[in-house]
Protein backbone atom coordinates (compact mmCIF):
# COMPACT_ATOMS: atom_id res chain seq x y z
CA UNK A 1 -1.03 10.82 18.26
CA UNK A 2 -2.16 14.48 16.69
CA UNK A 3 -5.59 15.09 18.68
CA UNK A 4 -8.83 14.20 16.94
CA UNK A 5 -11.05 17.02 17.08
CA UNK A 6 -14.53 14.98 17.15
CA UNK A 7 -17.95 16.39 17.86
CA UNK A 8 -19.54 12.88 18.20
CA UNK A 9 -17.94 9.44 18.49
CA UNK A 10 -19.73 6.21 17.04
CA UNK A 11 -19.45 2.60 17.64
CA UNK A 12 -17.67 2.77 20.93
CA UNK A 13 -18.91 3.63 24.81
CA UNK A 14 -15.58 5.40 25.36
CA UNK A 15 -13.75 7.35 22.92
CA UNK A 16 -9.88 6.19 22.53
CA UNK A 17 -7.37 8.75 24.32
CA UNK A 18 -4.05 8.87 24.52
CA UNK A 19 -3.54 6.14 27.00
CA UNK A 20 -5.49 4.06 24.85
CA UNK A 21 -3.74 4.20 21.57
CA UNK A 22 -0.23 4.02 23.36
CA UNK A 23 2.32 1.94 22.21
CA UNK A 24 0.31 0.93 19.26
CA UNK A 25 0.31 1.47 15.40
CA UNK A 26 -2.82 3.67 14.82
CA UNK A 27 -4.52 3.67 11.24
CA UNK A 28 -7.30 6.34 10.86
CA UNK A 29 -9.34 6.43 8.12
CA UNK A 30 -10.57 9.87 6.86
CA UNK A 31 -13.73 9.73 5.20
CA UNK A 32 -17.20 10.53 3.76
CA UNK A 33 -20.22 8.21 3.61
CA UNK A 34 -21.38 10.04 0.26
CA UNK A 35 -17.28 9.15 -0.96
CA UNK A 36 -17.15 6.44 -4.17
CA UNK A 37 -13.73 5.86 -3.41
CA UNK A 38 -14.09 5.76 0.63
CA UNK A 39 -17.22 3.20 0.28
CA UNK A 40 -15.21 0.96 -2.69
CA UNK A 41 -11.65 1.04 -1.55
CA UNK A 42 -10.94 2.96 1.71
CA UNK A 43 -13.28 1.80 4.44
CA UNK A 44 -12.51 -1.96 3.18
CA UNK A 45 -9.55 -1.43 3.41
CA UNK A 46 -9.23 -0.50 6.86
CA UNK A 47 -11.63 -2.93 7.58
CA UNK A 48 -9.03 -5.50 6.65
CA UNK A 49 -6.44 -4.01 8.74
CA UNK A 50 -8.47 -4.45 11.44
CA UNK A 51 -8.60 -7.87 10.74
CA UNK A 52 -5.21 -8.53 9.39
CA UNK A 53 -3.46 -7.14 12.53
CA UNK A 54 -4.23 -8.03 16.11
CA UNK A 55 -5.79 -5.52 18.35
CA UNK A 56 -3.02 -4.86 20.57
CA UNK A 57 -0.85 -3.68 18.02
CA UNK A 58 -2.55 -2.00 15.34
CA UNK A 59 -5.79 -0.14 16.14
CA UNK A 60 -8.11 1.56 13.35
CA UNK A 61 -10.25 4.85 13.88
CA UNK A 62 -12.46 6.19 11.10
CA UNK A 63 -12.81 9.84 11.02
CA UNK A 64 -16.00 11.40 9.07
CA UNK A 65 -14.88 15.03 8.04
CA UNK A 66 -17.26 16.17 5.91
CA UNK A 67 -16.54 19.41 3.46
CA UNK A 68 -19.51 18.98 1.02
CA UNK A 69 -23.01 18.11 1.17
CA UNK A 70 -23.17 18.94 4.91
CA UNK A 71 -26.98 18.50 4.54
CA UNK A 72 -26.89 15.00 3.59
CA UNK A 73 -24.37 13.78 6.09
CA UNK A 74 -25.75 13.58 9.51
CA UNK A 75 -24.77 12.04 12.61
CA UNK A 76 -28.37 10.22 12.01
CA UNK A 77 -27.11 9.01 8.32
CA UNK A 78 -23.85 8.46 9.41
CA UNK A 79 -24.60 5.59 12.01
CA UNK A 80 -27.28 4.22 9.25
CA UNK A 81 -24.49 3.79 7.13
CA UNK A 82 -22.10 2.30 9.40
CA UNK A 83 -24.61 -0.48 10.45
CA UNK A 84 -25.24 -1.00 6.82
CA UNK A 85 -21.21 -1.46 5.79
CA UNK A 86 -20.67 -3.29 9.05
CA UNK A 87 -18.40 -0.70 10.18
CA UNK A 88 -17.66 -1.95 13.81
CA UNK A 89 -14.46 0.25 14.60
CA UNK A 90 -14.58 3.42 16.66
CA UNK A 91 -15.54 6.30 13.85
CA UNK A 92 -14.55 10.39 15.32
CA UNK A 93 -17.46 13.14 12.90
CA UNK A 94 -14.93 15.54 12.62
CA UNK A 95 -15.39 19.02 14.04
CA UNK A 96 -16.36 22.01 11.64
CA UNK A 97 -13.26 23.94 11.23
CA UNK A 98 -13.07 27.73 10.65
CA UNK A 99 -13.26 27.59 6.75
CA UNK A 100 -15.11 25.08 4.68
CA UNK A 101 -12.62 22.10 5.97
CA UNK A 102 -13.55 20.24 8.89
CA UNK A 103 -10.58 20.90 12.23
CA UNK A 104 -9.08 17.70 11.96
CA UNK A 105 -9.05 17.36 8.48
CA UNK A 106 -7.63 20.97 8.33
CA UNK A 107 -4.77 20.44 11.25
CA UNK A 108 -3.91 17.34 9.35
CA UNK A 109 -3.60 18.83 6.38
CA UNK A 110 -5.75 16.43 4.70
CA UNK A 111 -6.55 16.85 0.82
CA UNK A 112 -9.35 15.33 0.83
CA UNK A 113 -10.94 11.64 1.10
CA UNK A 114 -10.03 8.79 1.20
CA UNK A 115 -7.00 9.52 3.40
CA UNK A 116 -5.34 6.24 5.12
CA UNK A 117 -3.56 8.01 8.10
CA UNK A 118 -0.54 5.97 10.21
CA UNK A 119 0.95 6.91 13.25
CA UNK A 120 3.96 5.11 15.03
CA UNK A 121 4.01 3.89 18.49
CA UNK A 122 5.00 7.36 20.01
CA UNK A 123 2.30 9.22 18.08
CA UNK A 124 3.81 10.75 15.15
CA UNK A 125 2.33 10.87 11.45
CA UNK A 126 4.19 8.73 9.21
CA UNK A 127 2.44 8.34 6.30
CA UNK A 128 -0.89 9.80 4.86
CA UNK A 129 -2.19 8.90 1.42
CA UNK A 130 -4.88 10.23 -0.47
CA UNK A 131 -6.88 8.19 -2.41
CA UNK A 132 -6.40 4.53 -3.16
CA UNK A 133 -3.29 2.98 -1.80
CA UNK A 134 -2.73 -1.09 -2.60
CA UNK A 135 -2.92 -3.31 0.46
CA UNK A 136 0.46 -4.65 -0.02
CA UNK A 137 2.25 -1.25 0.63
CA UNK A 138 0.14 -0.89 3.42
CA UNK A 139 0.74 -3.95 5.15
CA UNK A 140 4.53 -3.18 4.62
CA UNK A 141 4.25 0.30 5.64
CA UNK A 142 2.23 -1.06 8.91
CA UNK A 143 4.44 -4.17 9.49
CA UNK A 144 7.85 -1.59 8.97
CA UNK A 145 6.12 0.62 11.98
CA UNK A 146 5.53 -2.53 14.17
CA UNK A 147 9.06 -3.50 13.49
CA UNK A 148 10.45 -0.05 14.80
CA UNK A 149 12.13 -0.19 18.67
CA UNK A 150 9.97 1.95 21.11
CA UNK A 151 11.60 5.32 21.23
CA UNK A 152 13.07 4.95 17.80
């Protein structure tokens, strides 16, 4: 999987590395706690992958990249806010990045949240959407990944 560039890492002792997340489907969601559409549709929506697909095949990240109202969005807020939305998956704050774009969100190529991220079993990016995305075509998209022979 593309590295993560966090600063911080919430809701879990030890952040996920590479040895962690191989083999498996990864879903990250890119997003912002001040975000309409990341509070409404994104975040629940990965928070039913998480509990649509077991753990040993499908694990779920949250990554907070911030690119507006910096103020506002502390690491302080941030774990607020994820104890009020009963966000219990492992969530990355993105890095600042050179420009106004956070690193990962920038090396990703990210437009902007919400982004639903997959990556295959060996790693690779295979499907980013921005913006709302119906669960069905998720679930496919996922369940077409879990399908896929190791080394495919």
């Amino acid at each position: 999987m593309t590295l993560i560039h966090a600063q911080e890492w919430l809701n879990t002792d030890s952040p996920p590395g590479p040895d962690d997340l191989k083999g498996r489907i990864v879903a990250v969601e890119a997003f912002q706690m001040l975000c309409p559409g990341c509070v409404s549709h994104g975040l629940p929506q990965a928070q039913r992958i998480r509990q649509t697909f077991r753990a040993e095949d499908v694990t779920v990240l949250g990554l907070h990249s911030v690119f507006e109202h910096h103020e506002a969005m502390t690491p302080v807020a941030l774990k607020a806010f994820l104890h009020e939305y009963r966000i219990r998956f492992p969530v990355a704050v993105d890095m600042p990045g050179k420009g106004p774009m956070p690193r990962t969100m920038s090396d990703w190529g990210l437009e902007g949240t919400p982004t639903l991220i997959l990556f295959d079993r060996q790693g690779r990016m295979r499907a980013r959407h921005f913006g709302q995305v119906p669960d069905m075509a998720v679930g496919g998209e996922i369940m077409q990944l879990m399908l896929e022979r190791e080394g495919s």
